[in-house]
PDB file of N, CA and C in Angstrom:
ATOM      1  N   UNK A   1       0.846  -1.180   0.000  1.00  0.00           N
ATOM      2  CA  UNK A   1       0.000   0.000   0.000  1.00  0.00           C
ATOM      3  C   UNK A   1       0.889   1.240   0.000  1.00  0.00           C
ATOM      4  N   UNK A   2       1.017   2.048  -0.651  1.00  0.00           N
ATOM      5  CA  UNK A   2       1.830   3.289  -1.347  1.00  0.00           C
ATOM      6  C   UNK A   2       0.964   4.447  -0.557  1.00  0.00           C
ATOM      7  N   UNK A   3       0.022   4.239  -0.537  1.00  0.00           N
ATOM      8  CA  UNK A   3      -0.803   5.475   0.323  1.00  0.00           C
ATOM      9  C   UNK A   3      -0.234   6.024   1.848  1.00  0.00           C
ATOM     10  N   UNK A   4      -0.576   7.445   2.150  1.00  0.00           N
ATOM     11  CA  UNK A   4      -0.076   7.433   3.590  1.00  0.00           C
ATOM     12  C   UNK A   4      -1.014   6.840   4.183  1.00  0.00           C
ATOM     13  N   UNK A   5      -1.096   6.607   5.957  1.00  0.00           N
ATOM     14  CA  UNK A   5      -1.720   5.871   6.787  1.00  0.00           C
ATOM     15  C   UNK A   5      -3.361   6.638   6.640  1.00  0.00           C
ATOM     16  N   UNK A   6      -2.633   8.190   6.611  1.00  0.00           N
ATOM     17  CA  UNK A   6      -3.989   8.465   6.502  1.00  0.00           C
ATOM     18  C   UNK A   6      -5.381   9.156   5.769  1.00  0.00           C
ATOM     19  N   UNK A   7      -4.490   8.941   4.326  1.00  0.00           N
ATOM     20  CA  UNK A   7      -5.450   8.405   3.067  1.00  0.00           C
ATOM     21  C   UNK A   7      -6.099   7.080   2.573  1.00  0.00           C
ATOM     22  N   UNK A   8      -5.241   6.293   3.223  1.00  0.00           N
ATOM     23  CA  UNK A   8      -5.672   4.844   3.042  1.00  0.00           C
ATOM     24  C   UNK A   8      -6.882   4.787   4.227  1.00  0.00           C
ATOM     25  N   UNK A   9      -6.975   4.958   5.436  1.00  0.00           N
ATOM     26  CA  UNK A   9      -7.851   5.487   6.326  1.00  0.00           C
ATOM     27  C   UNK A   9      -9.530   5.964   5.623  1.00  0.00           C
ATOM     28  N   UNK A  10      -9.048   6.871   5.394  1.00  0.00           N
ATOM     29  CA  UNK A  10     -10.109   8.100   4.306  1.00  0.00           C
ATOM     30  C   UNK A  10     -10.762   7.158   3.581  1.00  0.00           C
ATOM     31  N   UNK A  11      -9.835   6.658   2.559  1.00  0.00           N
ATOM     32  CA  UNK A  11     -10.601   5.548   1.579  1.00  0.00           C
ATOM     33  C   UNK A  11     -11.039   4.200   2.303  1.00  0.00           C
ATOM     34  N   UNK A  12     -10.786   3.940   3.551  1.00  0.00           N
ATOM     35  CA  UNK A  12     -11.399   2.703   3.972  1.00  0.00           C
ATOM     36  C   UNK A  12     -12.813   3.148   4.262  1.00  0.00           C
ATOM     37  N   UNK A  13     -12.903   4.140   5.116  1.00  0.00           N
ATOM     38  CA  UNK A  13     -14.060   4.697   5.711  1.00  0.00           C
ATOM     39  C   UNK A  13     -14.922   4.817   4.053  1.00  0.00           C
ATOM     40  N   UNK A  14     -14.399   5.413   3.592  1.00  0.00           N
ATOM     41  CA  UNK A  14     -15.445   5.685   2.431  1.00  0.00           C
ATOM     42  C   UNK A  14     -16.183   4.628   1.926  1.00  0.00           C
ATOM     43  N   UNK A  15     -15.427   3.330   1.976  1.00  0.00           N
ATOM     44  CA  UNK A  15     -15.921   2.108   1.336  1.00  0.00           C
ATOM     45  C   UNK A  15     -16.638   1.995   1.966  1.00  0.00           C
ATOM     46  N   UNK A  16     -16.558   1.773   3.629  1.00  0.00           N
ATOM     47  CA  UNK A  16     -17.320   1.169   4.272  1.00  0.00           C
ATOM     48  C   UNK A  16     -18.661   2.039   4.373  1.00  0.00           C
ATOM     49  N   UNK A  17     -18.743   3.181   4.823  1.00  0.00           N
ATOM     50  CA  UNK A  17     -19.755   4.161   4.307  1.00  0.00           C
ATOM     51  C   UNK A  17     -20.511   3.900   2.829  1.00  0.00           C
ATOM     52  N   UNK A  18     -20.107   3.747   1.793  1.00  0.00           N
ATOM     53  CA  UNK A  18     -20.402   3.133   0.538  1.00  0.00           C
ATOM     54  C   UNK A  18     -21.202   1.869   0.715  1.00  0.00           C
ATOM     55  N   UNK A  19     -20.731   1.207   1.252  1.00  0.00           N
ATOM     56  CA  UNK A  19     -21.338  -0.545   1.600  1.00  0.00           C
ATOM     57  C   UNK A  19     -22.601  -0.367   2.645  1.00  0.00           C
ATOM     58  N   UNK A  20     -22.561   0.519   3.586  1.00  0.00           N
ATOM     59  CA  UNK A  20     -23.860   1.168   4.548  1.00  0.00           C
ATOM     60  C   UNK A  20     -24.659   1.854   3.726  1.00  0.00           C
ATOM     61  N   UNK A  21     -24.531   2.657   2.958  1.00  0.00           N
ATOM     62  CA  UNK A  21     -25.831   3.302   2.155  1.00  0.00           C
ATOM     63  C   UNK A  21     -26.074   2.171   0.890  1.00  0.00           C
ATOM     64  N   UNK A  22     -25.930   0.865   0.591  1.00  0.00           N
ATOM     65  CA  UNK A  22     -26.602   0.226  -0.113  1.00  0.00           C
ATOM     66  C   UNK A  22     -26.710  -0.805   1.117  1.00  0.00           C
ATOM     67  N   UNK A  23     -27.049  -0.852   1.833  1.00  0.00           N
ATOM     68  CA  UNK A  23     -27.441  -1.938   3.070  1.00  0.00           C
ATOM     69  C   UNK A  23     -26.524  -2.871   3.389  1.00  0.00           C
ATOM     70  N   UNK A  24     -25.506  -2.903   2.953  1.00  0.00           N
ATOM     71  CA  UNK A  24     -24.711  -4.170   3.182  1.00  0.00           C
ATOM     72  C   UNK A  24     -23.493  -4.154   4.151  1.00  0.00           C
ATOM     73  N   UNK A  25     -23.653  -3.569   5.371  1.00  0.00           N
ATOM     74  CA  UNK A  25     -22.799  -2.893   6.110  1.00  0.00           C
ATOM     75  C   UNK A  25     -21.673  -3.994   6.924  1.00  0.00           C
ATOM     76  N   UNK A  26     -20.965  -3.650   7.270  1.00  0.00           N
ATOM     77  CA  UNK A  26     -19.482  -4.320   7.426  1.00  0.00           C
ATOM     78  C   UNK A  26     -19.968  -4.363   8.992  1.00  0.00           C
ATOM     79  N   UNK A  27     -19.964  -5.465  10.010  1.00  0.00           N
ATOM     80  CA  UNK A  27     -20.057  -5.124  11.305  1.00  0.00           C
ATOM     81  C   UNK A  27     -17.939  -4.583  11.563  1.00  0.00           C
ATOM     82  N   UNK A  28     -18.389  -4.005  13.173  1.00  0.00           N
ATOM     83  CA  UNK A  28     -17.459  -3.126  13.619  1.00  0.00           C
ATOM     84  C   UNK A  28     -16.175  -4.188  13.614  1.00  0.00           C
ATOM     85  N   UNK A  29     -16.154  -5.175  14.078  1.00  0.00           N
ATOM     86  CA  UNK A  29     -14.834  -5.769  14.344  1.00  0.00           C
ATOM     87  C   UNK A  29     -14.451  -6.558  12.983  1.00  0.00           C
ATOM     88  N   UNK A  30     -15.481  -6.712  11.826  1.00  0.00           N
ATOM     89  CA  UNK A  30     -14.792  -7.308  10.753  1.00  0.00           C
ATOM     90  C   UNK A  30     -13.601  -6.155   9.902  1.00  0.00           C
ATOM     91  N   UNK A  31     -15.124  -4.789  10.579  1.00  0.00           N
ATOM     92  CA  UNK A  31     -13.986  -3.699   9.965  1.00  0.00           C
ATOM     93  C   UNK A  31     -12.196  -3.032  10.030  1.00  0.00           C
ATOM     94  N   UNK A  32     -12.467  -3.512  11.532  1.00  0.00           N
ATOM     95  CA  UNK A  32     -11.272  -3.082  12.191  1.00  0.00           C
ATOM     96  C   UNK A  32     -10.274  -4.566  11.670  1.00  0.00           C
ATOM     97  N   UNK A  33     -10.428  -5.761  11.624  1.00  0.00           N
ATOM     98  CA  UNK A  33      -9.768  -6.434  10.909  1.00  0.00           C
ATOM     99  C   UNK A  33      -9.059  -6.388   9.308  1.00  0.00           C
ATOM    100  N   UNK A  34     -10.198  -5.569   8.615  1.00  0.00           N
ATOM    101  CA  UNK A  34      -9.189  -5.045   7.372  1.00  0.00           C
ATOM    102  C   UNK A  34      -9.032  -4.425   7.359  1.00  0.00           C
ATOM    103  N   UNK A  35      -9.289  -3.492   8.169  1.00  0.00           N
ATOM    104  CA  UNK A  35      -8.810  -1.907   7.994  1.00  0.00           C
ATOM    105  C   UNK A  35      -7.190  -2.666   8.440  1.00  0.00           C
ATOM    106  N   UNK A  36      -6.552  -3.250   9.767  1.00  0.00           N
ATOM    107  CA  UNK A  36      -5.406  -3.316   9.846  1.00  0.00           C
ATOM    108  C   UNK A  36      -4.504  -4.691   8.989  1.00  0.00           C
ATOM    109  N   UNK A  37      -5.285  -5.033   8.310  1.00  0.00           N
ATOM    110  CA  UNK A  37      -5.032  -6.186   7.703  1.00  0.00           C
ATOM    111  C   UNK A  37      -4.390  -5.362   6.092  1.00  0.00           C
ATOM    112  N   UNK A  38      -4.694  -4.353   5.910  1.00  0.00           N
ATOM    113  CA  UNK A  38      -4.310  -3.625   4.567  1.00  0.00           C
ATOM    114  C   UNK A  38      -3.192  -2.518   4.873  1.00  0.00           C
ATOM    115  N   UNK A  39      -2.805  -2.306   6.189  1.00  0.00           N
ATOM    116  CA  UNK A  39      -1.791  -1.540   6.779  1.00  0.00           C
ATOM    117  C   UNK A  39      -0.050  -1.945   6.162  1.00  0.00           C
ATOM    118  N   UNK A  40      -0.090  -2.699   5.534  1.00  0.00           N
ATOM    119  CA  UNK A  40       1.259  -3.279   5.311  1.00  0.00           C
ATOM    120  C   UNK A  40       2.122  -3.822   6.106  1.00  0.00           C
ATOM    121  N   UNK A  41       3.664  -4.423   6.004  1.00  0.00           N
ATOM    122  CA  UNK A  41       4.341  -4.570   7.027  1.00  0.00           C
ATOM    123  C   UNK A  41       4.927  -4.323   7.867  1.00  0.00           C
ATOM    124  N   UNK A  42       5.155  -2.392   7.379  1.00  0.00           N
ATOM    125  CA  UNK A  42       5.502  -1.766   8.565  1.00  0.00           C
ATOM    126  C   UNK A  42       4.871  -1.633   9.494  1.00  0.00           C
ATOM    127  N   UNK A  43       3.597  -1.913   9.552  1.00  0.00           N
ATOM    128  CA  UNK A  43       2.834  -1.964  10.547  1.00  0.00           C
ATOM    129  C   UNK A  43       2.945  -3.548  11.631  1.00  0.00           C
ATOM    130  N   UNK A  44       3.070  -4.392  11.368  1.00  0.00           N
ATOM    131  CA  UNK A  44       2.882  -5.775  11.886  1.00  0.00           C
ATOM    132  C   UNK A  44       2.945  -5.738  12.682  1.00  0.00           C
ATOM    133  N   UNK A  45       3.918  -5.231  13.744  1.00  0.00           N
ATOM    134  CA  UNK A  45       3.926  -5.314  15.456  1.00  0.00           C
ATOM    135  C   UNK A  45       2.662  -4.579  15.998  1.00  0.00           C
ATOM    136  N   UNK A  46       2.502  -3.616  15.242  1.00  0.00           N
ATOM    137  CA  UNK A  46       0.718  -3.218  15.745  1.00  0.00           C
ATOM    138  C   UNK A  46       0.079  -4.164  15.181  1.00  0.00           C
ATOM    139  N   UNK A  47      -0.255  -4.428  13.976  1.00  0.00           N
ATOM    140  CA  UNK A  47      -1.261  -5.339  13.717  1.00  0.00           C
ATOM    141  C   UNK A  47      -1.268  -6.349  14.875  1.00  0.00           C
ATOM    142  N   UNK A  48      -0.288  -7.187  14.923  1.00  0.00           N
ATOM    143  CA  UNK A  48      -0.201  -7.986  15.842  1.00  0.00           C
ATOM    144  C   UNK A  48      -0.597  -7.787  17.223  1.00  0.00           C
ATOM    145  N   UNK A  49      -0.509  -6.527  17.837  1.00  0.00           N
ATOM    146  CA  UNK A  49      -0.984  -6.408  19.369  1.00  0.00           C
ATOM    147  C   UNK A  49      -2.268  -6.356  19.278  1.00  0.00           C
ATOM    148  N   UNK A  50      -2.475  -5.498  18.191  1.00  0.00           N
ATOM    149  CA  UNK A  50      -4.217  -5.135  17.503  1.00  0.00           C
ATOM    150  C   UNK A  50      -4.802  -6.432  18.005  1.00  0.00           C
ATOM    151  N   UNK A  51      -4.574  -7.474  17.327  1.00  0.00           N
ATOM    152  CA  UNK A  51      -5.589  -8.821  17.089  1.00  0.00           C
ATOM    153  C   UNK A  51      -5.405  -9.771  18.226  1.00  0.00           C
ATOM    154  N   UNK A  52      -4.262  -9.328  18.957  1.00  0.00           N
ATOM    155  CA  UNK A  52      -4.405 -10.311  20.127  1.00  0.00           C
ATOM    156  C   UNK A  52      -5.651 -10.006  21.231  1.00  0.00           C
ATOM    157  N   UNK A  53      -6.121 -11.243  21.468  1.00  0.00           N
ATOM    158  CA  UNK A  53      -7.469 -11.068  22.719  1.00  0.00           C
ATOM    159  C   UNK A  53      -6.708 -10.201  23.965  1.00  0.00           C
ATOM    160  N   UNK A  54      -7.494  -9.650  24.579  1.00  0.00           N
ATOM    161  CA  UNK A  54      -7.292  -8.759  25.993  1.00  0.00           C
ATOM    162  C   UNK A  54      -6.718  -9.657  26.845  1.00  0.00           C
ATOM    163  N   UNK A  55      -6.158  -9.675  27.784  1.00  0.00           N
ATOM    164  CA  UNK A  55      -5.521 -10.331  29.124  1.00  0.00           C
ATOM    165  C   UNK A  55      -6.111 -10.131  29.918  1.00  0.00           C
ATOM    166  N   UNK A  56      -6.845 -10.784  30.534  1.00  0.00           N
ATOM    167  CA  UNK A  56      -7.121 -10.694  32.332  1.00  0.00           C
ATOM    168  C   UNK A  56      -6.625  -9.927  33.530  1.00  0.00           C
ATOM    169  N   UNK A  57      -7.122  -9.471  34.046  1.00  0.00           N
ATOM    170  CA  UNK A  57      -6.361  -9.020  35.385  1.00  0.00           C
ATOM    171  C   UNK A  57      -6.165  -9.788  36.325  1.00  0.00           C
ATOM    172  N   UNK A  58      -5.212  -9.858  36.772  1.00  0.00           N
ATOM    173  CA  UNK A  58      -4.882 -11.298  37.382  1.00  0.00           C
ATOM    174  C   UNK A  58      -5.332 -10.619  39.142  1.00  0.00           C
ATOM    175  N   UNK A  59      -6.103 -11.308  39.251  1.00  0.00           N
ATOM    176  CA  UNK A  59      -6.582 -11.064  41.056  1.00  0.00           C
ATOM    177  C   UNK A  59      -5.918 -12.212  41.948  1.00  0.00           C
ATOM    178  N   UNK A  60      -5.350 -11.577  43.136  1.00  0.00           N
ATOM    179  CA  UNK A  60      -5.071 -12.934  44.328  1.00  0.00           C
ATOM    180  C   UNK A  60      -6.406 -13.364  45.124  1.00  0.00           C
TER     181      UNK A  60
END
């Protein structure tokens, strides 16, 4: 992806906005999956924290 972070951004939203006004809307967490899934590889160590499940708080 050649775009900066946050034109590629711009144009995600737009799609997805696009796909909501003909009814076919993206739920929230599929979105957030390609939105960082199209980030490239400089991104990966975020992607990667991105998609990991939450941790517990560990209580005694």
């Amino acid at each position: 992806n050649d775009d900066s972070v946050e034109t590629y951004i711009g144009k995600f939203k737009r799609i997805c906005d696009d796909l909501s006004a003909i009814e076919k809307s993206v739920d929230e967490g599929a979105q957030v999956y390609w939105l960082l899934q199209g980030l490239g590889e400089g991104y990966e160590a975020f992607i990667a924290s991105m998609l990991q499940p939450p941790t517990l708080p560990y209580e005694e």
